[in-house]
N, C-alpha and C. Protein backbone atom coordinates (compact mmCIF):
# COMPACT_ATOMS: atom_id res chain seq x y z
N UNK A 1 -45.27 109.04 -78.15
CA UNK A 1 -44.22 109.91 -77.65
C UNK A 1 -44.79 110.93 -76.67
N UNK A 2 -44.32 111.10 -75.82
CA UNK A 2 -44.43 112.56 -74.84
C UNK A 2 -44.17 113.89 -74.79
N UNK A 3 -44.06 114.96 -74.28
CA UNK A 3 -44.02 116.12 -74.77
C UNK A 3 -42.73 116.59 -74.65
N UNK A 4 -41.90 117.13 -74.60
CA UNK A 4 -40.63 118.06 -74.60
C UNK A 4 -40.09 118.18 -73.18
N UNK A 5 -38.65 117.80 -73.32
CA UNK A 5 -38.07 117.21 -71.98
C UNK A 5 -38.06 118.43 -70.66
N UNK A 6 -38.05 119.87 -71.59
CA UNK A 6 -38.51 120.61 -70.19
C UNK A 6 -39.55 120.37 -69.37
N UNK A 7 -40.15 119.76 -69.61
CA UNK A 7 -41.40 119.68 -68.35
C UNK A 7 -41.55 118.67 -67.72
N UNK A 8 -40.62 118.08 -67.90
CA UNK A 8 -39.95 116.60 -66.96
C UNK A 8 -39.17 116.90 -65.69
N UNK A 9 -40.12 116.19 -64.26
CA UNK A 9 -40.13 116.72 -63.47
C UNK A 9 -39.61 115.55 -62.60
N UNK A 10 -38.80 114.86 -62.17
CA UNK A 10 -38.36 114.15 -61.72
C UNK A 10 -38.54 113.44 -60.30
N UNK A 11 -39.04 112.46 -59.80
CA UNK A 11 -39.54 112.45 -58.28
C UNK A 11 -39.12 111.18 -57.68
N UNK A 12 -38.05 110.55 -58.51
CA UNK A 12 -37.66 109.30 -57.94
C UNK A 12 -37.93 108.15 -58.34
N UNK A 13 -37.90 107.35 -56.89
CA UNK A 13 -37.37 105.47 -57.23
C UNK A 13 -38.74 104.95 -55.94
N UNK A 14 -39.31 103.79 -57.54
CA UNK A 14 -40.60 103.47 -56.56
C UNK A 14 -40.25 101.61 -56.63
N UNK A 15 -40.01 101.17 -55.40
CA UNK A 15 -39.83 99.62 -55.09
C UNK A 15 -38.30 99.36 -55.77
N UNK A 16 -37.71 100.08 -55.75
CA UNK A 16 -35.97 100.03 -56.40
C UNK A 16 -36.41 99.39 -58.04
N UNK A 17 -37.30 99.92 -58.62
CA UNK A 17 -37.59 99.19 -60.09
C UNK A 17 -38.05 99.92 -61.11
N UNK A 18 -38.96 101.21 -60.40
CA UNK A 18 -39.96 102.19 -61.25
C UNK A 18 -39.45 103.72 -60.71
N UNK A 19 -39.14 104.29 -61.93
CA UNK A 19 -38.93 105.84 -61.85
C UNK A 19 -40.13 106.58 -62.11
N UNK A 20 -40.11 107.63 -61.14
CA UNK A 20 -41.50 108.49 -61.20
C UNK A 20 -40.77 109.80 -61.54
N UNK A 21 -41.94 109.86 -62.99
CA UNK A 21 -41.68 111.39 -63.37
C UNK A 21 -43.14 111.95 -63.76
N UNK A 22 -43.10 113.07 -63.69
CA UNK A 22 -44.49 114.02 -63.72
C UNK A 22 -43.65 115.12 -64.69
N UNK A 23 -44.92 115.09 -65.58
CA UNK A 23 -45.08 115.44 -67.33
C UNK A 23 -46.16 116.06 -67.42
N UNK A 24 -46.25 117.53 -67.97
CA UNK A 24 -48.11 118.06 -67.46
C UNK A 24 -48.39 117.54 -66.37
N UNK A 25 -49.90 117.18 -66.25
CA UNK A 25 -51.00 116.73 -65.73
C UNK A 25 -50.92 115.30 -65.01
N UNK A 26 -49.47 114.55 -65.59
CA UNK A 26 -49.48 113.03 -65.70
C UNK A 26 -48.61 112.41 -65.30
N UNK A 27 -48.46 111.57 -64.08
CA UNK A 27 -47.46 110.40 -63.01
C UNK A 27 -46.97 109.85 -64.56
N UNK A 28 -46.01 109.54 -64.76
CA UNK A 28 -45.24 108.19 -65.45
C UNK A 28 -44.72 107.03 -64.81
N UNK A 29 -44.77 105.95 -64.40
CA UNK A 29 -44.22 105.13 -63.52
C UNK A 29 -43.52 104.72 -64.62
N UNK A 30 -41.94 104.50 -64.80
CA UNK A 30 -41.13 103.68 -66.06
C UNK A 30 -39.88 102.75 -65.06
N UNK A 31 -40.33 101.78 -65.81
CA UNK A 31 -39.94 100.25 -65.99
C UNK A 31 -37.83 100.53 -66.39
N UNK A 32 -37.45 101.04 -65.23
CA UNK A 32 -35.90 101.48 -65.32
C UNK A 32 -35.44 100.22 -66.61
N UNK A 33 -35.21 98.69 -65.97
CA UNK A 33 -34.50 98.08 -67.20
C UNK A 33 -35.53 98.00 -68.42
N UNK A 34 -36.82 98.13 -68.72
CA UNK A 34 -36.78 98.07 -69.80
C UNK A 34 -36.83 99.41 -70.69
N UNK A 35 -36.78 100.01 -69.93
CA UNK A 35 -36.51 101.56 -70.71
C UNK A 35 -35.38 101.13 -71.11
N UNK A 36 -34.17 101.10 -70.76
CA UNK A 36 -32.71 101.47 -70.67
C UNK A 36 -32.61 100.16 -71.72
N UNK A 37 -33.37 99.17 -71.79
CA UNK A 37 -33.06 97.89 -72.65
C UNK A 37 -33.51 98.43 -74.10
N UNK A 38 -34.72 99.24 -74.00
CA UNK A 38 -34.93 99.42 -75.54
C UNK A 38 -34.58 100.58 -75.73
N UNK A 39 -33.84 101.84 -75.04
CA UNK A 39 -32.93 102.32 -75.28
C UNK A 39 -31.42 102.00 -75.89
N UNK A 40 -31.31 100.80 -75.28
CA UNK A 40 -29.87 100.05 -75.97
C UNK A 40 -30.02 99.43 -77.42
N UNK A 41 -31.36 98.63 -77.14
CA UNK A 41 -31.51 97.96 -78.61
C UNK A 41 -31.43 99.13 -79.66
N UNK A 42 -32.39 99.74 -79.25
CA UNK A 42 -31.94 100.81 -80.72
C UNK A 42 -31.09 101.37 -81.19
N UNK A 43 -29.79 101.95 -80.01
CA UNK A 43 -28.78 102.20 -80.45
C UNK A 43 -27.85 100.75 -80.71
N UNK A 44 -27.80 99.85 -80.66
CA UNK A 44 -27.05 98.63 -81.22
C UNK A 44 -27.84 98.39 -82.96
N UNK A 45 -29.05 98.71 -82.80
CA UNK A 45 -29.90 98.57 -84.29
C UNK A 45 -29.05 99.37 -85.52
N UNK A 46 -28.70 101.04 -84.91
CA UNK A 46 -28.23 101.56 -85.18
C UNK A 46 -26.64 101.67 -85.69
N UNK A 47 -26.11 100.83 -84.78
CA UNK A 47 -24.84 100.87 -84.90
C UNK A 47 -24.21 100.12 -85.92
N UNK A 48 -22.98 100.51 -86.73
CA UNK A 48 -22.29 99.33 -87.63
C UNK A 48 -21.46 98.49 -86.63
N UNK A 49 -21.35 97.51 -86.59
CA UNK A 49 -20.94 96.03 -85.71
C UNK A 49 -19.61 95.79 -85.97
N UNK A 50 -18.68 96.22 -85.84
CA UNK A 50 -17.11 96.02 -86.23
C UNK A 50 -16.86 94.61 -85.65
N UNK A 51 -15.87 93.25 -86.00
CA UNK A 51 -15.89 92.42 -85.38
C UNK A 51 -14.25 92.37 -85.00
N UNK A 52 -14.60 91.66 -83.57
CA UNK A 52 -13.04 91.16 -82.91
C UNK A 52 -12.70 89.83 -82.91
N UNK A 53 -11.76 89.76 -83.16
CA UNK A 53 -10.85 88.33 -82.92
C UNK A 53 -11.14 87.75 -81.73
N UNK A 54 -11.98 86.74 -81.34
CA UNK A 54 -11.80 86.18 -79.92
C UNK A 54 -10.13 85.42 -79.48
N UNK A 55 -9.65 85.45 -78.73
CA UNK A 55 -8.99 85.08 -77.94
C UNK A 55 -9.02 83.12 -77.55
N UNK A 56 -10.29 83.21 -77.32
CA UNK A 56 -11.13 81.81 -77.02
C UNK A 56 -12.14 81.64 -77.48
N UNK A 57 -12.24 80.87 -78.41
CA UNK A 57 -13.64 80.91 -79.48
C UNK A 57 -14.56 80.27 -78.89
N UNK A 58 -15.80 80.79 -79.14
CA UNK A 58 -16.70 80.62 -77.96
C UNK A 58 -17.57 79.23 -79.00
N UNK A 59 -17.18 77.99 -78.42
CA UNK A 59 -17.94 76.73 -79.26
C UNK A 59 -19.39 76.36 -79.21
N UNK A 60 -19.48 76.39 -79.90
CA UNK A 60 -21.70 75.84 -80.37
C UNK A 60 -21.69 74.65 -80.46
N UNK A 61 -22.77 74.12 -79.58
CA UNK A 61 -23.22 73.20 -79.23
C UNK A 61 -24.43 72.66 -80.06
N UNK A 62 -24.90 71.70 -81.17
CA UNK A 62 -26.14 71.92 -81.84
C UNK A 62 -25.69 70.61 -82.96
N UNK A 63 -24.40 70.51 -82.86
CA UNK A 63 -24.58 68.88 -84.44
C UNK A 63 -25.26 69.79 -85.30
N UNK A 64 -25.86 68.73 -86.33
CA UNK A 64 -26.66 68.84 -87.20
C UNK A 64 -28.02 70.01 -87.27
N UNK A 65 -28.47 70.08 -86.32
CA UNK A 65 -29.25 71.00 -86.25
C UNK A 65 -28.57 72.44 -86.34
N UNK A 66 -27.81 72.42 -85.61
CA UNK A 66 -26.73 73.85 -85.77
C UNK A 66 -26.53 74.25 -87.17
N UNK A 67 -25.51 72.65 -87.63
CA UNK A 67 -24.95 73.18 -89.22
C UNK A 67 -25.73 73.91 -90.18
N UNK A 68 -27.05 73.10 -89.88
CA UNK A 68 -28.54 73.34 -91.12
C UNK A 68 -28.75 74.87 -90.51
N UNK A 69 -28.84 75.20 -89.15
CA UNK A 69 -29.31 76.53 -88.97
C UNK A 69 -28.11 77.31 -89.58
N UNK A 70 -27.03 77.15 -89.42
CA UNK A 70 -25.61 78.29 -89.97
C UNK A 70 -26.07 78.18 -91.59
N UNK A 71 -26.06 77.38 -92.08
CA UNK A 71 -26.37 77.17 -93.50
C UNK A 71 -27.07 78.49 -94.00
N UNK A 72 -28.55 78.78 -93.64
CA UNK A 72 -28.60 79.50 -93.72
C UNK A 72 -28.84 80.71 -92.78
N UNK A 73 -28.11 80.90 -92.13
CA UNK A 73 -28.03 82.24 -90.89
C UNK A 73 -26.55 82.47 -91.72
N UNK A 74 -25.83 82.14 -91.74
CA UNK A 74 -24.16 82.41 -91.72
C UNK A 74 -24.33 84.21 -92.38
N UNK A 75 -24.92 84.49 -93.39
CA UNK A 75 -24.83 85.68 -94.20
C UNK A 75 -25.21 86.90 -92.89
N UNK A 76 -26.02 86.50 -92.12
CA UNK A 76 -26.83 87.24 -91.36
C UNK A 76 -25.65 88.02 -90.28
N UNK A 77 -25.18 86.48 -89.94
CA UNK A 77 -24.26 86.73 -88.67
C UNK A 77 -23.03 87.28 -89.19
N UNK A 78 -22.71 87.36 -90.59
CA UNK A 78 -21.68 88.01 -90.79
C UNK A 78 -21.72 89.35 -90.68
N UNK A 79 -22.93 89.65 -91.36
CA UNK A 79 -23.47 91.05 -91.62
C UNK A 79 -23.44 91.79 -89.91
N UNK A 80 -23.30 91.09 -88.96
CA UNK A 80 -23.66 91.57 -87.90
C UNK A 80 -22.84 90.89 -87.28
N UNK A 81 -21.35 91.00 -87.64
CA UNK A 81 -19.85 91.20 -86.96
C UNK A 81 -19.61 89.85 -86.94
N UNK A 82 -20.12 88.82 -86.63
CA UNK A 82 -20.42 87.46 -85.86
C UNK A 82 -19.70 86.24 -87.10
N UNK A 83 -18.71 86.04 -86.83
CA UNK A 83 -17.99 85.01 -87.18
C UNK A 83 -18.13 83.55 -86.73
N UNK A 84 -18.11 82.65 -87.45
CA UNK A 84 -18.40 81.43 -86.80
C UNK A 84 -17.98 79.90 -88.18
N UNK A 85 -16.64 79.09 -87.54
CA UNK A 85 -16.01 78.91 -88.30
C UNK A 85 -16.18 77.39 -87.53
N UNK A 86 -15.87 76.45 -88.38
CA UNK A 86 -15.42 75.03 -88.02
C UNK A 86 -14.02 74.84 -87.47
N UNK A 87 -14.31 74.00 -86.53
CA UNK A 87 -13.50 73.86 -85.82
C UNK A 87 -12.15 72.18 -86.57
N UNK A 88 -10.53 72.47 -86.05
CA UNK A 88 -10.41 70.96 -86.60
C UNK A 88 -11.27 69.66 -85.78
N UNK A 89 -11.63 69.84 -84.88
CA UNK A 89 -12.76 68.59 -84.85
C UNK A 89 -14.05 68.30 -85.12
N UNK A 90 -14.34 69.24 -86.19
CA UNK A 90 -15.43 69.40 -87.35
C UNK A 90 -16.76 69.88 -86.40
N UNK A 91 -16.68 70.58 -85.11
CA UNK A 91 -17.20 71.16 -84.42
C UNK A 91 -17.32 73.13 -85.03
N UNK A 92 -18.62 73.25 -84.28
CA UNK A 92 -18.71 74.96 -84.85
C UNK A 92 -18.34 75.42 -83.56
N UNK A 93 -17.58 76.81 -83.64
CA UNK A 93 -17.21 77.99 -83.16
C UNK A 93 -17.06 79.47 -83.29
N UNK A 94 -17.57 80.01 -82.38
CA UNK A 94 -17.39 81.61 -82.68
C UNK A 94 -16.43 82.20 -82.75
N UNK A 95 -15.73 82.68 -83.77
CA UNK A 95 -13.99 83.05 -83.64
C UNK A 95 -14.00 84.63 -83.81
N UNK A 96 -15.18 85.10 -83.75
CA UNK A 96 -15.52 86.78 -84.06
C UNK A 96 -16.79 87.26 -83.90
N UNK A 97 -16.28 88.36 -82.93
CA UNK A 97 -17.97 88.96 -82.34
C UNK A 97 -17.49 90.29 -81.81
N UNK A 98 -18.59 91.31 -82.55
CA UNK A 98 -18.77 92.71 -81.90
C UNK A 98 -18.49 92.70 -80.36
N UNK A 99 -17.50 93.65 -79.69
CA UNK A 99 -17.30 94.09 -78.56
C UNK A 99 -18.58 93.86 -77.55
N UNK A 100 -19.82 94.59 -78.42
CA UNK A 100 -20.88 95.04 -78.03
C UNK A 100 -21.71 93.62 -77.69
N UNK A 101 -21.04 92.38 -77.99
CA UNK A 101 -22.42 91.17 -77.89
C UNK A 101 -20.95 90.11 -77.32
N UNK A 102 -20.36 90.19 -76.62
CA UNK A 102 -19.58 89.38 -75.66
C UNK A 102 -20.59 89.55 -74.49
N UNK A 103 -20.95 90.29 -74.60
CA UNK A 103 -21.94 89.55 -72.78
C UNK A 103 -22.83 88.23 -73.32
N UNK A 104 -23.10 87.95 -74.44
CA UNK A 104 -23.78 86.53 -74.64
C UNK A 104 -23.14 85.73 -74.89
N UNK A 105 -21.95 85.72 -74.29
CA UNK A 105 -21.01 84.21 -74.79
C UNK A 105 -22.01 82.94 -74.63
N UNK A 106 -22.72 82.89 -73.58
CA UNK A 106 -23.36 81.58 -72.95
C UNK A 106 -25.30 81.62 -73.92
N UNK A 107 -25.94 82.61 -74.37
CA UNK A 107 -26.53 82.56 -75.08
C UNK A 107 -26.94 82.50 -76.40
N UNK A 108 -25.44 82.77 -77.30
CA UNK A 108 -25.23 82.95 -78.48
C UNK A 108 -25.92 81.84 -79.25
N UNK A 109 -25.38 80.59 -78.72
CA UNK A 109 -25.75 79.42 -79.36
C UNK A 109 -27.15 79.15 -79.47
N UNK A 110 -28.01 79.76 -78.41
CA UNK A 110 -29.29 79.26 -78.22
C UNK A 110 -29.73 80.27 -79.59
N UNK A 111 -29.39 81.72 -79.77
CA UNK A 111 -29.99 82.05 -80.30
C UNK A 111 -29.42 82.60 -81.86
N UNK A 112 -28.98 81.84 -81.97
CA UNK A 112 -29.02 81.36 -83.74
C UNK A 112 -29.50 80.34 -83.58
N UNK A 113 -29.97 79.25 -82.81
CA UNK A 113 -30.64 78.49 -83.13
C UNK A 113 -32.29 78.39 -83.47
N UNK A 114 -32.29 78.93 -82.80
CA UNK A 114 -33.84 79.54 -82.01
C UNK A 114 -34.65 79.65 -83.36
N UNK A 115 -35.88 79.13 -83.58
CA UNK A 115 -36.63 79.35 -84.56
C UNK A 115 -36.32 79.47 -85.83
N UNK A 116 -37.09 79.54 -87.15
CA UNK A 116 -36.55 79.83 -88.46
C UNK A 116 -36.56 81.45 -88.78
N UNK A 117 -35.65 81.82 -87.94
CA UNK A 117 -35.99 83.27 -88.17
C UNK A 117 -35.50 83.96 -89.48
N UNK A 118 -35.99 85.02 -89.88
CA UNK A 118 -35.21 86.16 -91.21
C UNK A 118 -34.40 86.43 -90.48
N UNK A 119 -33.57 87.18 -91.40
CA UNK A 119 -31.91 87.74 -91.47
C UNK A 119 -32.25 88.93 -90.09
N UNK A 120 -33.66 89.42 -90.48
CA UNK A 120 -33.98 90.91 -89.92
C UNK A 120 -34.29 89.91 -87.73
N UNK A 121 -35.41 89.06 -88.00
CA UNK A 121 -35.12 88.80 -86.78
C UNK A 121 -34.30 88.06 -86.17
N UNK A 122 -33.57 87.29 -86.83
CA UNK A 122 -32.13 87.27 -86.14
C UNK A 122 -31.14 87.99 -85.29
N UNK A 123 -31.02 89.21 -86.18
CA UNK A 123 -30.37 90.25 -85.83
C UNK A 123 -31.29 91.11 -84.15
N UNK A 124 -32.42 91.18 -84.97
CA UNK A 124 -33.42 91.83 -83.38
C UNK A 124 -33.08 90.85 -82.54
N UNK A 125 -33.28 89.55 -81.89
CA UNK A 125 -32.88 88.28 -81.37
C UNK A 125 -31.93 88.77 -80.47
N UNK A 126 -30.80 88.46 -81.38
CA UNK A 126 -29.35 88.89 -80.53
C UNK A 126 -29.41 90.19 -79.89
N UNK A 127 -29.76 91.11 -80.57
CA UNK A 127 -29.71 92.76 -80.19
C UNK A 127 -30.02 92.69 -79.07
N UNK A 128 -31.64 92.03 -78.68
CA UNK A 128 -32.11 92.44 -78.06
C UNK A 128 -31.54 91.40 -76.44
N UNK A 129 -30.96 90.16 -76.76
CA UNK A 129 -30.34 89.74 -75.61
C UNK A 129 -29.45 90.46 -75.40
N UNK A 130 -28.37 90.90 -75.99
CA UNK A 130 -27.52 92.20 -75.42
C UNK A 130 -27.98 93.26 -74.79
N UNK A 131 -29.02 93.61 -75.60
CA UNK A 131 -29.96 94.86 -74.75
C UNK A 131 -30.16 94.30 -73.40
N UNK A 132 -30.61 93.80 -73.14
CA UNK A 132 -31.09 92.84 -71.72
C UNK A 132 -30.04 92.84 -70.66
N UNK A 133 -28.83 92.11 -71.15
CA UNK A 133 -28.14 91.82 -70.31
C UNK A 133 -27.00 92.88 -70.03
N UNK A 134 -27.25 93.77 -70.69
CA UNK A 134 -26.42 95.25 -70.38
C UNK A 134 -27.18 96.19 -69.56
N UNK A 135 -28.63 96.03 -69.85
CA UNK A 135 -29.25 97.59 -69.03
C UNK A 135 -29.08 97.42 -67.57
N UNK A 136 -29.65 98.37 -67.23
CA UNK A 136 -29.57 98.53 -66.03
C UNK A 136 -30.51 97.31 -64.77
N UNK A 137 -29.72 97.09 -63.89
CA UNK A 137 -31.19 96.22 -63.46
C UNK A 137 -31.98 96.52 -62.47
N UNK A 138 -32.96 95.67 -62.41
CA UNK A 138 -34.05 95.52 -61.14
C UNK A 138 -33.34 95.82 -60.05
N UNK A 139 -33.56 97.06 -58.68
CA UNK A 139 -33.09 97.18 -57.25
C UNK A 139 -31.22 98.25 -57.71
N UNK A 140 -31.10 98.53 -59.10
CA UNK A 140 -29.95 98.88 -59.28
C UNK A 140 -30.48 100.63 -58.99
N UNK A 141 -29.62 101.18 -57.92
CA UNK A 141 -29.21 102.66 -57.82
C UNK A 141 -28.82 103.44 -59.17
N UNK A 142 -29.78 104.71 -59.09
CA UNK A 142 -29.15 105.34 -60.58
C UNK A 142 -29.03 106.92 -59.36
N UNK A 143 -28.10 107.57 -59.93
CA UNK A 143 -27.71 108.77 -59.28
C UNK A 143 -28.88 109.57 -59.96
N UNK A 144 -29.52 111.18 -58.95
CA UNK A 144 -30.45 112.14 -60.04
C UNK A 144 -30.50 112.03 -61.59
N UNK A 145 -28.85 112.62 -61.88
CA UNK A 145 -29.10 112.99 -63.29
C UNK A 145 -28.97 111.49 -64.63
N UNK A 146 -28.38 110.45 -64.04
CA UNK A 146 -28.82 109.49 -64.76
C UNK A 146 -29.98 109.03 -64.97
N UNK A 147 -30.94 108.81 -63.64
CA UNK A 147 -32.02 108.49 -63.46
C UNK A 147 -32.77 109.64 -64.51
N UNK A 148 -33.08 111.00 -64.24
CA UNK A 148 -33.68 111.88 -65.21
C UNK A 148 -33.38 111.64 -66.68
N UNK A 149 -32.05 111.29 -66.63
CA UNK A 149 -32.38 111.31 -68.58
C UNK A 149 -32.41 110.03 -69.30
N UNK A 150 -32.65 108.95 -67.95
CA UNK A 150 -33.21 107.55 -68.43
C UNK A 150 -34.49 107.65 -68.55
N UNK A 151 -35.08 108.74 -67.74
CA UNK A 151 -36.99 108.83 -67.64
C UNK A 151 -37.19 109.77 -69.23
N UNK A 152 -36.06 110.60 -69.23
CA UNK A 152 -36.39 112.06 -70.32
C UNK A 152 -36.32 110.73 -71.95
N UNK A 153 -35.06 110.14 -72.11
CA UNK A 153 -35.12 108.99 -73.02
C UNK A 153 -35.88 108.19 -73.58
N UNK A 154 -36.62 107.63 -71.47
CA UNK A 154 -37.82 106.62 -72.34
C UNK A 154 -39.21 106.97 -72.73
N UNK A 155 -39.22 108.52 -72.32
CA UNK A 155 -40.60 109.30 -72.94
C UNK A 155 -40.46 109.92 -74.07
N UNK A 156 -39.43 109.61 -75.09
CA UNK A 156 -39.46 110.21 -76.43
C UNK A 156 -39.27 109.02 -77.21
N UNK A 157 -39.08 107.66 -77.02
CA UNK A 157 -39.29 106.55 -77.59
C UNK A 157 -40.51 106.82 -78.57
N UNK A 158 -39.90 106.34 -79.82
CA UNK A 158 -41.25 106.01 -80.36
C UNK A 158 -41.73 104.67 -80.44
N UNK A 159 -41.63 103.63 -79.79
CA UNK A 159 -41.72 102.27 -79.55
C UNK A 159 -41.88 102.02 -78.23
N UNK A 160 -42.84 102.49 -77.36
CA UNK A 160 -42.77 102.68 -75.60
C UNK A 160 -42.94 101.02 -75.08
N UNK A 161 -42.17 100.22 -75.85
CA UNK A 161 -42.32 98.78 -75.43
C UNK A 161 -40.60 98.38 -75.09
N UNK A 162 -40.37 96.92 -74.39
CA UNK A 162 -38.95 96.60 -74.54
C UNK A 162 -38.95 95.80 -75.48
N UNK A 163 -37.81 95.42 -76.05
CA UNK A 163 -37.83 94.36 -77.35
C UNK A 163 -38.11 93.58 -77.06
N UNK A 164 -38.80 93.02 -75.93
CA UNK A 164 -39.60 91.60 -75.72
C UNK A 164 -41.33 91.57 -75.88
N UNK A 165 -41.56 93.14 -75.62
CA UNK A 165 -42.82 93.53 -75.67
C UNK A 165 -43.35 93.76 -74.50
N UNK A 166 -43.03 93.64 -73.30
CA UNK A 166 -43.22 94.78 -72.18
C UNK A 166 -43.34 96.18 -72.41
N UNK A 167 -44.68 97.06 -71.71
CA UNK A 167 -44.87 97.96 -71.80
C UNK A 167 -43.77 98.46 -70.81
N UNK A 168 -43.25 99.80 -71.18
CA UNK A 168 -41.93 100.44 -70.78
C UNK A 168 -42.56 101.62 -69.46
N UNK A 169 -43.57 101.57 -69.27
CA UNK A 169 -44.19 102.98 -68.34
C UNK A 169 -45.48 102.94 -68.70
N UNK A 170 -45.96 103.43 -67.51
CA UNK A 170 -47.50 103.62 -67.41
C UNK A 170 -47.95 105.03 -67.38
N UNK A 171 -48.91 105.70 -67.94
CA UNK A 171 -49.20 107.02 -67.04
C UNK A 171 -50.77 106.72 -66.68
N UNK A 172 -50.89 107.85 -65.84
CA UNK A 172 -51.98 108.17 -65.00
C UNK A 172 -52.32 109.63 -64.95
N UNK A 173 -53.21 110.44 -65.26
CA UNK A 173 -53.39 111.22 -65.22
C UNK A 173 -53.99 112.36 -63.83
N UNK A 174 -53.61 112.99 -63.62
CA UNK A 174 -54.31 113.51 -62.56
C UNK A 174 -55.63 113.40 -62.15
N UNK A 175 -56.04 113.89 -63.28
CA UNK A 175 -57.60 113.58 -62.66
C UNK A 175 -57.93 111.60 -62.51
N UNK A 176 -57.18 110.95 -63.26
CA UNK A 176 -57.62 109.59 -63.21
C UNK A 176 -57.19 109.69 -61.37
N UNK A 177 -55.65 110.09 -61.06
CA UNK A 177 -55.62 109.37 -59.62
C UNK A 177 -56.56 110.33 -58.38
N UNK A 178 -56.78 111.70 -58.72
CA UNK A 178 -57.95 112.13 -57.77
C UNK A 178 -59.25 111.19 -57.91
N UNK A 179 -60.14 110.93 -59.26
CA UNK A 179 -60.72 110.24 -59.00
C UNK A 179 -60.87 108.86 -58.45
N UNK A 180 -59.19 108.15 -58.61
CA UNK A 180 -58.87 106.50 -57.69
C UNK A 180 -59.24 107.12 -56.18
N UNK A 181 -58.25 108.34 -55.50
CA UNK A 181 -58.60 108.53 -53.94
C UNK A 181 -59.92 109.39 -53.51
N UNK A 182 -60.76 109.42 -54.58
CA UNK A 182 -61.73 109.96 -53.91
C UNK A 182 -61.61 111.66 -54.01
N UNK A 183 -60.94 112.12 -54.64
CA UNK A 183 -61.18 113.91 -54.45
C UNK A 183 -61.52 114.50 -55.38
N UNK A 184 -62.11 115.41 -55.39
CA UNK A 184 -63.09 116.51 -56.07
C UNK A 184 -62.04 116.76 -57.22
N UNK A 185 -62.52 116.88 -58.70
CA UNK A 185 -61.50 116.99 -59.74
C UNK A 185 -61.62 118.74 -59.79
């Protein structure tokens, strides 16, 4: 973690991807989407998952391999809003999903499938493709004060990674970059 958001000093947008903030002594270069991604995951970690009625049930693709994975995932995905019911042509479908995880209509399937995961990474799994496909992205414009309290956010993380495991920001210290250009510390 970093020190206390008063001394967060704000200096911009480096290659439309990396926010520069100066903290004490020390450049931060931070990784805009994956800050803002494991900013999201945690608050979705956090959150209770209310589920909605789809409209158009979003169908899984998987036979047999699917069924055996729902078999045992089903408890998981309930626990975490996610409905998923047989269809009358003995096909699976999603007939209920948190507000918050409709941006994975097209990934859902992959990932209940995905590995023999626990209940616990299951849940990280999904989270964290939502996280993903909600933050902010690569070359995306953030106005001053968004940009500042996406930098002030991702320096009080206590997990300075994204849920994929990308490091979220770099620092450099003053004296490290006088000594990179050559000047007297």
């Amino acid at each position: 973690k970093a020190r206390p958001a008063e001394e967060l000093r704000y200096r911009g947008q480096l290659f439309r991807l990396f926010r520069l903030v100066e903290r004490g002594d020390a450049l931060f270069i931070i990784d805009q989407h994956a800050a803002h991604e494991r900013i999201l995951f945690e608050e979705l970690k956090a959150r209770q998952h209310g589920s909605q009625e789809l409209l158009m049930p979003i169908p899984l693709p998987g036979g047999a391999s699917l069924e055996s994975a729902l078999a045992s995932r089903r408890e998981a995905l309930k626990d975490m809003g996610i409905r998923v019911e047989r269809t009358e042509e003995g096909e699976y479908a999603v007939t209920a999903l948190p507000e918050e995880l409709l941006c994975l209509e097209e990934e859902l399937a992959e990932a209940i499938l995905a590995g023999s995961a626990s209940p616990e990474e299951l849940r990280d799994r999904i989270l964290s493709l939502a996280a993903c496909r909600t933050a902010v992205k690569d070359g995306e414009e953030l106005d001053q004060l968004t940009a500042r309290e996406l930098a002030r956010r991702a320096l009080e993380l206590d997990n300075a990674r994204c849920p994929h495991g990308r490091p979220i920001w770099m620092k450099i210290s003053r004296e490290e970059l006088l000594r990179a250009v050559g000047r007297p510390l």
